[in-house]
N, C-alpha and C. Protein backbone atom coordinates (compact mmCIF):
# COMPACT_ATOMS: atom_id res chain seq x y z
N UNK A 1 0.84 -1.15 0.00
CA UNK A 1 0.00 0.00 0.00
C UNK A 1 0.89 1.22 0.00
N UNK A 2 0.32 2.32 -0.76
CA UNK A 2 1.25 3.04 -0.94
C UNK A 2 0.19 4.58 0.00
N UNK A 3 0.62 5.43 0.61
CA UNK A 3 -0.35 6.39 1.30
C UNK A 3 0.48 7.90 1.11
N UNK A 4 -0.14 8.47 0.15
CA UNK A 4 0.55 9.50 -0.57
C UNK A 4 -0.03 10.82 0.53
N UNK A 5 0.72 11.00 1.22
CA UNK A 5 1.07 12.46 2.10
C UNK A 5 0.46 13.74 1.85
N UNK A 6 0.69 14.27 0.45
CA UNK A 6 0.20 15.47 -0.49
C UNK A 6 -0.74 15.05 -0.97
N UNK A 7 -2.04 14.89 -1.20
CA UNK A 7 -2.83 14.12 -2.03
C UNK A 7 -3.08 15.82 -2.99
N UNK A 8 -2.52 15.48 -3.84
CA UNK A 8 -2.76 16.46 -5.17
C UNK A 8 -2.11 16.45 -6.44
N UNK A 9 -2.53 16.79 -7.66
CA UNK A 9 -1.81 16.68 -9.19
C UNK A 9 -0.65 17.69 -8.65
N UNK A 10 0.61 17.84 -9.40
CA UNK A 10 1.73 18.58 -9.65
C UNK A 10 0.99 20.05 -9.83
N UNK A 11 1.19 20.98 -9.36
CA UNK A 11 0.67 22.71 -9.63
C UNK A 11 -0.08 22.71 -9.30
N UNK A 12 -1.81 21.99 -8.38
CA UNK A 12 -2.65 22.04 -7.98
C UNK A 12 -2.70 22.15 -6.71
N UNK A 13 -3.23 22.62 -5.38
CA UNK A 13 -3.22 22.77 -4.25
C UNK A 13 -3.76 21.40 -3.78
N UNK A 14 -3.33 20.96 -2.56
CA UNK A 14 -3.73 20.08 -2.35
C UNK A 14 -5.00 19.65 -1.86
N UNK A 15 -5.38 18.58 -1.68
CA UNK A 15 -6.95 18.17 -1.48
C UNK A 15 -7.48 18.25 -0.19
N UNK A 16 -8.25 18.90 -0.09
CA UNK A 16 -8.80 19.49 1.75
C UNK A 16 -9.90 19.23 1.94
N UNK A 17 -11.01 18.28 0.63
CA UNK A 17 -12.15 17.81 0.79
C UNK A 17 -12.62 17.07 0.30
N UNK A 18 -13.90 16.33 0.51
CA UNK A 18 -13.89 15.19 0.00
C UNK A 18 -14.40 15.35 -1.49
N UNK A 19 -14.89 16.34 -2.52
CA UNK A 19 -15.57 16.70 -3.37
C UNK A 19 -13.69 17.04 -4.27
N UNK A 20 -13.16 17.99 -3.41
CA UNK A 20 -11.69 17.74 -4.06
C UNK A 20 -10.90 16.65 -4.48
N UNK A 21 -10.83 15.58 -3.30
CA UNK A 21 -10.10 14.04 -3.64
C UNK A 21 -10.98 13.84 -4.96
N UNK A 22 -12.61 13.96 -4.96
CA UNK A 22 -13.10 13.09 -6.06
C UNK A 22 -12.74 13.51 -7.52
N UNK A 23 -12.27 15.10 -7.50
CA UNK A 23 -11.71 15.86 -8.78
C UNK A 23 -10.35 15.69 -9.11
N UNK A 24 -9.71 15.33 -8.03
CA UNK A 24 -8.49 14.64 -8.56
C UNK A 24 -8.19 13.08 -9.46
N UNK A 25 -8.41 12.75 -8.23
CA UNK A 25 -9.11 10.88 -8.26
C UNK A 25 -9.67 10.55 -9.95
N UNK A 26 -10.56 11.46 -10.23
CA UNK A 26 -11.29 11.06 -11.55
C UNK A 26 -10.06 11.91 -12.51
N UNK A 27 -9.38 12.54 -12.76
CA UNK A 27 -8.70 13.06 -14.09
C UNK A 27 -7.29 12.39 -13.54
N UNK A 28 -6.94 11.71 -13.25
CA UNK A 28 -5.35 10.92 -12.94
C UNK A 28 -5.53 9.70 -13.04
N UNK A 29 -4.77 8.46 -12.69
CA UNK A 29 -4.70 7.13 -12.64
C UNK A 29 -4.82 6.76 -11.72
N UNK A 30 -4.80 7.46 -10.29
CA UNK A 30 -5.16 6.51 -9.17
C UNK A 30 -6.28 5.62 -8.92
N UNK A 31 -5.43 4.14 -8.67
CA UNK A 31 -6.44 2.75 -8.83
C UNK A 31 -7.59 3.10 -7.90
N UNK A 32 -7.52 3.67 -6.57
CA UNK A 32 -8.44 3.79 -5.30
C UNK A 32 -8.31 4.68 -4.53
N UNK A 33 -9.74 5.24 -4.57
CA UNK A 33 -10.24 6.07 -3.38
C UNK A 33 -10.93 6.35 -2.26
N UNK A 34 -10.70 5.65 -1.04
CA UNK A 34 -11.12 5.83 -0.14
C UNK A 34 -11.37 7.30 0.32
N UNK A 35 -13.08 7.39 0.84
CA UNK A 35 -13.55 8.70 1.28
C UNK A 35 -14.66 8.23 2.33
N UNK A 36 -14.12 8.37 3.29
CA UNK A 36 -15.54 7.86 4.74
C UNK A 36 -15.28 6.18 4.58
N UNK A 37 -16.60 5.61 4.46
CA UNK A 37 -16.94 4.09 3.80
C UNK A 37 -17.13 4.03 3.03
N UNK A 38 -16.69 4.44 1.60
CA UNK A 38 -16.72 4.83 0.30
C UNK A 38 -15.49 3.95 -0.08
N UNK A 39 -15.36 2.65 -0.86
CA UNK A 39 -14.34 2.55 -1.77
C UNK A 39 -14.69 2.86 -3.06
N UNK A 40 -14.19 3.68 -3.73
CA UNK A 40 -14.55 3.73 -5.71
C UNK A 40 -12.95 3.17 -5.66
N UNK A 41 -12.52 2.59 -7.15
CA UNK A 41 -11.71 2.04 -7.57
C UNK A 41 -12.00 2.73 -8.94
N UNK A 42 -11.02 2.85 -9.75
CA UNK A 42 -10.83 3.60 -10.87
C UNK A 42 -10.12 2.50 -12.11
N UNK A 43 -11.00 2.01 -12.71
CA UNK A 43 -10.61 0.72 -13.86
C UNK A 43 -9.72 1.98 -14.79
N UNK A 44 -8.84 0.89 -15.52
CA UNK A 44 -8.13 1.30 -16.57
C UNK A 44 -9.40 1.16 -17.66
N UNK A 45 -8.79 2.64 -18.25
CA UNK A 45 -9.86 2.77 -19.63
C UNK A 45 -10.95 3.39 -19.68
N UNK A 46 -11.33 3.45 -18.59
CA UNK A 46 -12.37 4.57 -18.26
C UNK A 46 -12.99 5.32 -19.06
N UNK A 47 -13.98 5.57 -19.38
CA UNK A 47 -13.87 6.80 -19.95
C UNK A 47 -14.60 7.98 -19.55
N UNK A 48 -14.42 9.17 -20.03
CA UNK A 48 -15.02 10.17 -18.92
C UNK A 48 -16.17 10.20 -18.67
N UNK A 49 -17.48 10.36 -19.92
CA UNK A 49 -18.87 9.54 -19.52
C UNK A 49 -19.00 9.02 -18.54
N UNK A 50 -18.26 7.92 -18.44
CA UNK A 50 -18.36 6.41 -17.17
C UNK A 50 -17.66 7.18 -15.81
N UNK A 51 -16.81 8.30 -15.72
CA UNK A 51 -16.45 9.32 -15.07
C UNK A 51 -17.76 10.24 -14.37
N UNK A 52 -17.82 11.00 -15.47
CA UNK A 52 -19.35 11.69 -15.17
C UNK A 52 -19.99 11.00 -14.42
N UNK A 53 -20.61 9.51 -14.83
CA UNK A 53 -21.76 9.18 -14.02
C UNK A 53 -20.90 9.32 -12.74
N UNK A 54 -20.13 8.70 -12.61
CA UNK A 54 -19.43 8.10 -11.35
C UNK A 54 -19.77 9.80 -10.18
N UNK A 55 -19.30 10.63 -10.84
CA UNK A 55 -19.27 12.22 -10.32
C UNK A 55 -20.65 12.53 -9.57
N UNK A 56 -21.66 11.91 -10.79
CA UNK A 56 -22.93 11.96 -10.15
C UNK A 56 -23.46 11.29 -9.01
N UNK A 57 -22.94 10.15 -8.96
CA UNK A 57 -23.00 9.07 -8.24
C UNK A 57 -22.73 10.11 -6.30
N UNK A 58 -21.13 10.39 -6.63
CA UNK A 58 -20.77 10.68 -5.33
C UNK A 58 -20.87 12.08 -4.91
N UNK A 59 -21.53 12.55 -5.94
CA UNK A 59 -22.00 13.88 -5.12
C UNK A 59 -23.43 13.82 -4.42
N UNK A 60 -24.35 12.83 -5.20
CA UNK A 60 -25.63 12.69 -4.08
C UNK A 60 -25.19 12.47 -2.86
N UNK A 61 -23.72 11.52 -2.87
CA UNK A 61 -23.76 10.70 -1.38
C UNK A 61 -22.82 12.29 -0.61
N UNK A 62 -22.71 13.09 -1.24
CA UNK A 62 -21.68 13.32 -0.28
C UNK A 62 -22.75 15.06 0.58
C-alpha cells in the first residue's frame, strides 16, 4: 500500500475535501479512493462519460 502524504496533481493545491479528492481521483490514474466508507476504484480505460456518471453518483452521497 502506498499512502501519498500530499494528495494532489503537480501545480494544484492540495486536497482538503472530500468533493476535491473526487476531482483529482477522476482526471489521474489513481487505482483507489477511499472517502468515509466509500471505496470507488478507478478501472483502466475509463472513460469520462463512465467518469461523469461516477461524479454523479458521489455527489448525491456526499
Amino acid at each position: 500500500m502506498i499512502i501519498n502524504t500530499s494528495f494532489n496533481v503537480s501545480g494544484e493545491p492540495i486536497v482538503r475535501a472530500a468533493a476535491d479528492s473526487w476531482q483529482c481521483f477522476r482526471h489521474t490514474e489513481i487505482d483507489f479512493l477511499i472517502v468515509g466508507d466509500i471505496l470507488l476504484h478507478n478501472p483502466p480505460n475509463t472513460s469520462e462519460e463512465e467518469k461523469d456518471t461516477w461524479s454523479k453518483q458521489f455527489d448525491e452521497q456526499s
